[in-house]
C-alpha atoms as a PDB file:
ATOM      1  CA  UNK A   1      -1.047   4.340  70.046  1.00  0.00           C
ATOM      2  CA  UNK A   2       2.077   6.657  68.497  1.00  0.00           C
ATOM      3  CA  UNK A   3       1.714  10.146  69.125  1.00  0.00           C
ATOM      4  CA  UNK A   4       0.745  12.119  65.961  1.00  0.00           C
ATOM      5  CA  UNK A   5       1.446  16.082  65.930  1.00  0.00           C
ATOM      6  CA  UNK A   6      -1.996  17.819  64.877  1.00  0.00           C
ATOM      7  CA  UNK A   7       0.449  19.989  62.014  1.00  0.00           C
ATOM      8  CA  UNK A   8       1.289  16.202  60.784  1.00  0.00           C
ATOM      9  CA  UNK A   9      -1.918  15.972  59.197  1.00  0.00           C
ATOM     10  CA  UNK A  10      -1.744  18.492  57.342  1.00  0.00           C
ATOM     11  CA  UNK A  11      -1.250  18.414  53.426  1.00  0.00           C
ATOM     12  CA  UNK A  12       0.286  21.075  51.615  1.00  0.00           C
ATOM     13  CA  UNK A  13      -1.474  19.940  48.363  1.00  0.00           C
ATOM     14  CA  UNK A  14      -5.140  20.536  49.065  1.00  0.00           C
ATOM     15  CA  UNK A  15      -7.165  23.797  49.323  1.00  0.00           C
ATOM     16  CA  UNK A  16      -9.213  24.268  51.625  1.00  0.00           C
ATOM     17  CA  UNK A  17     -12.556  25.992  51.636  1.00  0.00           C
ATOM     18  CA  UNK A  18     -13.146  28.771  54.808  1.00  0.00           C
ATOM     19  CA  UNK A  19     -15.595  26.914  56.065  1.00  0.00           C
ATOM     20  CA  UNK A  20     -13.064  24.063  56.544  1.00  0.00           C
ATOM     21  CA  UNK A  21     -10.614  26.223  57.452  1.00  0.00           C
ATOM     22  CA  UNK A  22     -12.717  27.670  60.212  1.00  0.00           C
ATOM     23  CA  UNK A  23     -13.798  23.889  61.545  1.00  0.00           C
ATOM     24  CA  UNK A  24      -9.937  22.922  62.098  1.00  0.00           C
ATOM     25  CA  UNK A  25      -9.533  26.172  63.810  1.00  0.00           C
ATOM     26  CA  UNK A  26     -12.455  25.189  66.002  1.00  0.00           C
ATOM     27  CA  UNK A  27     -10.714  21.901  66.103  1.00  0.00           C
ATOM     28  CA  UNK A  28      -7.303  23.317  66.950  1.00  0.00           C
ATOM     29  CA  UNK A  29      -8.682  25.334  69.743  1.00  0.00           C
ATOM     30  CA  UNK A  30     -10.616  21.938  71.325  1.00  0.00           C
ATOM     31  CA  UNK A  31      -7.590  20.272  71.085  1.00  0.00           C
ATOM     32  CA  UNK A  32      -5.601  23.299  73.413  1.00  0.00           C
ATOM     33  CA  UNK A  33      -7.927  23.558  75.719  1.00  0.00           C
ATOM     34  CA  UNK A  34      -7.660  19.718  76.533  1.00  0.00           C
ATOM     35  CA  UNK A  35      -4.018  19.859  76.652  1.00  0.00           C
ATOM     36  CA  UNK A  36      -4.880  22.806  79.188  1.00  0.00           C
ATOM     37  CA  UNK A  37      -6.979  20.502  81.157  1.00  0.00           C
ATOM     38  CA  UNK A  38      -4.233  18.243  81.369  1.00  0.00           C
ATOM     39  CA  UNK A  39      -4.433  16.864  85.302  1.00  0.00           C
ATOM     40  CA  UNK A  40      -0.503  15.682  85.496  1.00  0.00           C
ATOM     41  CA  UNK A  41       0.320  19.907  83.291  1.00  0.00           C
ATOM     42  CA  UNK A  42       3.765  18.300  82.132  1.00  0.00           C
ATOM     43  CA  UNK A  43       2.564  18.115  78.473  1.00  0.00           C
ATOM     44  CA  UNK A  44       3.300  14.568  78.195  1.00  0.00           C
ATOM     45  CA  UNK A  45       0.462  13.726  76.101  1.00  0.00           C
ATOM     46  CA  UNK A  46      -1.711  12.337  78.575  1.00  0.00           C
ATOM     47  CA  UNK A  47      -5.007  13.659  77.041  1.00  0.00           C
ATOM     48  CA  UNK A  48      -6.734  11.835  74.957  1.00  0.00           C
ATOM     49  CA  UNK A  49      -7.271  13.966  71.406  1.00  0.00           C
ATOM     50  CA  UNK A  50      -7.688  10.495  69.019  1.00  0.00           C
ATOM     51  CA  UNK A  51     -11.108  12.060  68.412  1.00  0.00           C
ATOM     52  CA  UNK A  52     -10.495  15.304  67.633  1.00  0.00           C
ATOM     53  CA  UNK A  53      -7.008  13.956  65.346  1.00  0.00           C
ATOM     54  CA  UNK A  54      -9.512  11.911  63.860  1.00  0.00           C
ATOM     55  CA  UNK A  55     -12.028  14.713  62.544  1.00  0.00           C
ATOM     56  CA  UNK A  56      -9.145  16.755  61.180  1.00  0.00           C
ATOM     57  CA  UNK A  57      -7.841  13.672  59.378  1.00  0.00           C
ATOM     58  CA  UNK A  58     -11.952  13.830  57.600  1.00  0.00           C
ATOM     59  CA  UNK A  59     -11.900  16.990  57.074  1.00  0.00           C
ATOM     60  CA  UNK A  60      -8.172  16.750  54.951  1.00  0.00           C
ATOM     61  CA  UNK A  61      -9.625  13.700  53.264  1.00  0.00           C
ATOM     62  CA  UNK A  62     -13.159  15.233  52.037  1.00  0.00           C
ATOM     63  CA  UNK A  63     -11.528  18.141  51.123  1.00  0.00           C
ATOM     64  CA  UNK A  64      -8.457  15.748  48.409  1.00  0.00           C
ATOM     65  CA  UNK A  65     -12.016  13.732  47.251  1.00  0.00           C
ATOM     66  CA  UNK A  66     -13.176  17.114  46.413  1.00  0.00           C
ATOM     67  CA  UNK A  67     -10.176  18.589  44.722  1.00  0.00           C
ATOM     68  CA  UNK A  68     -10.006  15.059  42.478  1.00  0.00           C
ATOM     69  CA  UNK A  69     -12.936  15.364  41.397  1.00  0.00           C
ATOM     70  CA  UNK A  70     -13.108  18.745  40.547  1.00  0.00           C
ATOM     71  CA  UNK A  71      -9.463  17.882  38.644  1.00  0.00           C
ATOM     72  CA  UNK A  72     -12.143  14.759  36.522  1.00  0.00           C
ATOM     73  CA  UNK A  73     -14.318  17.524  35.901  1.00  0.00           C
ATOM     74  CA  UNK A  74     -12.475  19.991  34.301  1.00  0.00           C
ATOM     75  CA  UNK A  75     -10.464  17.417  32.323  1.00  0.00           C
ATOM     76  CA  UNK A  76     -13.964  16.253  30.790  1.00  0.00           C
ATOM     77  CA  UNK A  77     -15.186  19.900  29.425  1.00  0.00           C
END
C-alpha cells in the first residue's frame, strides 16, 4: 500500500463546514497519537492509519457532493 501524507487529501477547492472541520481535527489528532504509539519510534510508517486516511478522504468527498449541489441549486433559482 503507497504511503499517502494526511495534508495530501486535502482539496483547496471545497469549504468546509466547522463541524467538519472539527472531525478532521479529531481525526488529525487520532492519527498523532498512533504515530506516538509507534513500537519501532523511527517514524517509518509502521502504524497502520488506512482507517483513519480513509474517513478524512469521506469527509472531503461529502463535503465536494455538497458544494455541487448547492452550485445545481443556485443555478436553478
Amino acid at each position: 500500500m503507497p504511503h499517502r501524507n494526511p495534508s495530501s487529501t486535502q482539496r483547496p477547492d471545497v469549504k468546509l463546514t466547522a463541524g467538519e472541520k472539527a472531525t478532521l481535527a479529531w481525526l488529525v489528532a487520532r492519527m498523532a497519537k498512533r504515530g506516538l504509539a509507534d513500537p519501532d519510534k523511527q517514524g517509518t510508517g509502521t502504524v497502520d492509519l488506512s482507517d483513519l486516511q480513509r474517513k478524512a478522504d469521506r469527509i472531503y468527498e461529502r463535503a465536494a457532493r455538497r458544494q455541487d449541489t448547492n452550485r445545481g441549486a443556485a443555478k436553478r433559482k
